[in-house]
Protein backbone atom coordinates (compact mmCIF):
# COMPACT_ATOMS: atom_id res chain seq x y z
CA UNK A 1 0.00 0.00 0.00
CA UNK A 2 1.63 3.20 -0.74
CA UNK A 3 1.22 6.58 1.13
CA UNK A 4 -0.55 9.25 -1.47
CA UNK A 5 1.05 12.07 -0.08
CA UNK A 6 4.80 11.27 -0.82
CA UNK A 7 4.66 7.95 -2.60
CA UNK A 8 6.23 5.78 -0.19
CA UNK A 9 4.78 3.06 0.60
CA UNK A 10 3.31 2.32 4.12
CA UNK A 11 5.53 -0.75 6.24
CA UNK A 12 2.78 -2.59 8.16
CA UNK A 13 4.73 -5.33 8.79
CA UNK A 14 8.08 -6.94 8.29
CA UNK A 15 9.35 -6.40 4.52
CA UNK A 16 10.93 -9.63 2.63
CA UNK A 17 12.75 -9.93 -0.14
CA UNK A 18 15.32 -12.46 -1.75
CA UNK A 19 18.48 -10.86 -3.00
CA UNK A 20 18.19 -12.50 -6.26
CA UNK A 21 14.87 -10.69 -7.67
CA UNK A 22 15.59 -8.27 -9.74
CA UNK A 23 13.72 -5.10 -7.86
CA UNK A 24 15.15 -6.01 -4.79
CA UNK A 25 17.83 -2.98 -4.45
CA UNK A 26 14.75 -1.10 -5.31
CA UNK A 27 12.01 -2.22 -2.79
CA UNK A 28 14.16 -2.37 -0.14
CA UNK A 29 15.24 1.22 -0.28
CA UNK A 30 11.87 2.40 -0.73
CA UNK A 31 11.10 0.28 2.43
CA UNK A 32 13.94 1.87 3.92
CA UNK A 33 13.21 5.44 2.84
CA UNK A 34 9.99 5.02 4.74
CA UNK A 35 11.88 4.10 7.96
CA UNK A 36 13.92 7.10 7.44
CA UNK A 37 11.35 9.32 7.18
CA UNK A 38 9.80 8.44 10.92
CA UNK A 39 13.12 9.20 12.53
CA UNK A 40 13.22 12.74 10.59
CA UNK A 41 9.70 13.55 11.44
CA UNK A 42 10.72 13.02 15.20
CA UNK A 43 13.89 15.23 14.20
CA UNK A 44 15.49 11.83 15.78
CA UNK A 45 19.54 11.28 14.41
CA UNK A 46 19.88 8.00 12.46
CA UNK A 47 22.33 5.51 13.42
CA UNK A 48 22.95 2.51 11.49
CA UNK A 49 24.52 -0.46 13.67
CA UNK A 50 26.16 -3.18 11.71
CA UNK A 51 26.51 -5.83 14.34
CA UNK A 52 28.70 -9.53 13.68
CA UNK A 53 32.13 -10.56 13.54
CA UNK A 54 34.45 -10.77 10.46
CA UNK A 55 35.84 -14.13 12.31
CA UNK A 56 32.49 -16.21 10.85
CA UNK A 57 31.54 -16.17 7.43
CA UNK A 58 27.91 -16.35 7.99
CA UNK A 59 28.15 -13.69 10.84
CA UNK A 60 30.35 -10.94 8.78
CA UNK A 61 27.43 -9.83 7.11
CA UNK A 62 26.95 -6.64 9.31
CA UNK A 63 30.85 -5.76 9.64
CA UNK A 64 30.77 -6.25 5.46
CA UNK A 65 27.54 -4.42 5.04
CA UNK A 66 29.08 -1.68 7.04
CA UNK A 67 32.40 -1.56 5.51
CA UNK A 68 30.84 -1.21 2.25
CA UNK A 69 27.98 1.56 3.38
CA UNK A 70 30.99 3.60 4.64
CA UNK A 71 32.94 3.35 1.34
CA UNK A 72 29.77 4.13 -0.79
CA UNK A 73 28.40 7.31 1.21
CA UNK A 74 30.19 9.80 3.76
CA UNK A 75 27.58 9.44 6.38
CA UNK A 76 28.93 9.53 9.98
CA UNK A 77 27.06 7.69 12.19
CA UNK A 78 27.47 4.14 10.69
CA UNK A 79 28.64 1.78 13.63
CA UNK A 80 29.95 -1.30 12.75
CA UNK A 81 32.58 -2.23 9.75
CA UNK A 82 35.40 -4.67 9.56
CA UNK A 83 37.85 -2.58 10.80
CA UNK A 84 36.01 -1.57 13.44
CA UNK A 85 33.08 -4.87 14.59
CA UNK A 86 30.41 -4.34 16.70
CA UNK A 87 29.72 -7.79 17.94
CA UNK A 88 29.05 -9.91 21.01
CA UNK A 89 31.92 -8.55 22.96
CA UNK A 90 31.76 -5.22 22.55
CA UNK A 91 27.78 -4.44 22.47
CA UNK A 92 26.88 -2.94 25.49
CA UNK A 93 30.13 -0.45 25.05
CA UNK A 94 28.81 0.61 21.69
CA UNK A 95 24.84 0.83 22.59
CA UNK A 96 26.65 2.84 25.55
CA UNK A 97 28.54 5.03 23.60
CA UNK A 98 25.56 6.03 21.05
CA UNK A 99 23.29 6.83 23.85
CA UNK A 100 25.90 8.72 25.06
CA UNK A 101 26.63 10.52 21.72
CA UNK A 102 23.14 11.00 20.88
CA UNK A 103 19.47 12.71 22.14
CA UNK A 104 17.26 10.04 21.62
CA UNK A 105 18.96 8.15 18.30
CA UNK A 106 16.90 5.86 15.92
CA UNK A 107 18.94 2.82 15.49
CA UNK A 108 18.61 0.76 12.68
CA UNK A 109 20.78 -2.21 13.61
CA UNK A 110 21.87 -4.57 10.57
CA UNK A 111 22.36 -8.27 11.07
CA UNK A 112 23.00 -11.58 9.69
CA UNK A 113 20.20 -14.80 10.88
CA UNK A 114 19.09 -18.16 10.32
CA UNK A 115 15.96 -19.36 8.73
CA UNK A 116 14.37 -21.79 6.90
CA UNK A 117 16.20 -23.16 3.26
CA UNK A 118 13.57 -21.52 1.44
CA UNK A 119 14.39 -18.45 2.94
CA UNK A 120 18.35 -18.15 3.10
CA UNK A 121 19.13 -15.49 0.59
CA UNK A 122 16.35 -13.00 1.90
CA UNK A 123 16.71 -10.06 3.43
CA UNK A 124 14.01 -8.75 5.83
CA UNK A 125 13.02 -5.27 7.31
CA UNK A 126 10.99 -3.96 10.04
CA UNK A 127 10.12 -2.34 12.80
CA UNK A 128 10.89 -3.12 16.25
CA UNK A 129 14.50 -4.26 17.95
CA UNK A 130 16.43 -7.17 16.92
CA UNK A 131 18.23 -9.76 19.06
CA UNK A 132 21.56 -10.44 18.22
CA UNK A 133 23.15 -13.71 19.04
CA UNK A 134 19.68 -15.40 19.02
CA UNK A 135 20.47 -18.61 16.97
CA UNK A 136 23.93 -19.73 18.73
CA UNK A 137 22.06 -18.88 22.10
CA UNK A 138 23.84 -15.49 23.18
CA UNK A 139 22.27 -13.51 25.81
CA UNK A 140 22.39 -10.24 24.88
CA UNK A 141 20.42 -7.39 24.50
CA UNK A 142 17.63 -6.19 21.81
CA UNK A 143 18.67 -3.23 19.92
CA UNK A 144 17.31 -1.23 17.31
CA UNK A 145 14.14 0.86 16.73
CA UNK A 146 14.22 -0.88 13.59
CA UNK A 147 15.99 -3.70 11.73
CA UNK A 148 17.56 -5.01 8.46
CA UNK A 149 18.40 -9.00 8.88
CA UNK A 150 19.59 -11.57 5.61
CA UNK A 151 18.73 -14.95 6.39
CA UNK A 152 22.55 -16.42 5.33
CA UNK A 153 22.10 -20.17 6.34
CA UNK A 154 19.79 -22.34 7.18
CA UNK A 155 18.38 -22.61 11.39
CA UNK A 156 17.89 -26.13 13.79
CA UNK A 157 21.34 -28.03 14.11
CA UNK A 158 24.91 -26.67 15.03
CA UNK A 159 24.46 -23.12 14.39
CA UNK A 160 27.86 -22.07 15.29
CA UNK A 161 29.14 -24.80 12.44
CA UNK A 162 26.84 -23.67 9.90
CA UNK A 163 27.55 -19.89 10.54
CA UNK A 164 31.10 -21.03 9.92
CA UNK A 165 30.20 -22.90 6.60
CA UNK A 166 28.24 -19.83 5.32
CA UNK A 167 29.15 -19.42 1.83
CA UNK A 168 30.74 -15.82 1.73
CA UNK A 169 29.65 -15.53 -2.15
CA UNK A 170 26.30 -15.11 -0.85
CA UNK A 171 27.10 -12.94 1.93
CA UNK A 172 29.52 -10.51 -0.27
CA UNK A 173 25.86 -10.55 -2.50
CA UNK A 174 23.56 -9.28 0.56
CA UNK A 175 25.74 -6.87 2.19
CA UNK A 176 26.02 -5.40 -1.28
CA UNK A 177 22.74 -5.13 -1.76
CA UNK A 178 21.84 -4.09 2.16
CA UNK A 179 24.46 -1.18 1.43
CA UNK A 180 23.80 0.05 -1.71
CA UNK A 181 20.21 0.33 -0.50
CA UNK A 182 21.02 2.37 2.47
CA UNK A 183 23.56 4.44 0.48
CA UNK A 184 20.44 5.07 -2.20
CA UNK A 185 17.84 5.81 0.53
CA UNK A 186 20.74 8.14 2.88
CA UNK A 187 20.54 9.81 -0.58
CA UNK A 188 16.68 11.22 0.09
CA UNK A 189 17.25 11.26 4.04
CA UNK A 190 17.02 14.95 5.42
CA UNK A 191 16.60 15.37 9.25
């Protein structure tokens, strides 16, 4: 359903797409855009948190998406790149730091999951906070006023192994597309 007034359209729900179909850079930006667009009404500053390791294929996919986001567009408040992870170690220090940095941030936290086989390869978008560490049973905390996830492997047995056994030509494929969206809707973004 699209919103008459500016042409976006209106996120009910969580957003899905599969990295493979060819609007896919396209419909996730507009998705994106229309995230953006809440924290600018509420004159909110955007953060984008890239959360995994670059020491697990499967998991690298926020640290790569970041990385790539940071080379692609100049905006500062990108947390999260391979130089630089923001991953189960160092969390709290960095959700710390931009509450610290920032009155009342929107954080749209970026990172990698497991689903079902039909799904690995799709990339998902929402509202709400997202719990890192979920499928290899980390306790830590929700972040995110909204969230950008890619489904790399598939969920139920040994989720540390298969995160390990990732193919990275598929997650080089998301974070390019997760970036290049961002970088197209930071385009359009005013606060």
């Amino acid at each position: 359903m699209f919103n008459n007034i500016f042409k976006f359209p209106t996120l009910t729900s969580e957003f899905k797409s599969n990295i493979n179909q060819p609007t896919a850079l396209y419909d996730l930006s507009t998705h994106l855009r229309t995230i953006m667009r809440e924290a600018s009404t509420d004159q909110q500053d955007l953060v984008i948190l890239c959360i995994g390791t670059d020491r697990s294929t499967g998991d690298a996919l926020g640290p790569l998406t970041g990385s790539k986001l940071r080379s692609f567009n100049p905006y500062p408040h990108i947390y999260g790149t391979l130089d630089d992870p923001v991953h189960a170690s160092n969390l709290h220090e960095h959700i710390q730091s931009i509450q610290r940095t920032f009155d009342n941030p929107f954080i749209i936290a970026v990172d990698a999951c497991l689903g079902r086989l039909e799904s690995v390869g799709c990339v998902s978008l929402g509202r709400g906070s997202l719990k890192p560490g979920a499928a290899v049973n980390k306790d830590l905390p929700a972040v995110g006023n909204a969230y950008v996830t890619g489904i790399v492997n598939v969920s139920g047995f040994m989720e540390h192994l298969v995160l390990q056994s990732t193919r990275l030509s598929l997650v080089m494929k998301m974070a390019d597309t997760i970036a290049h969206a961002f970088s197209y809707s930071l385009r359009t973004y005013s606060r």
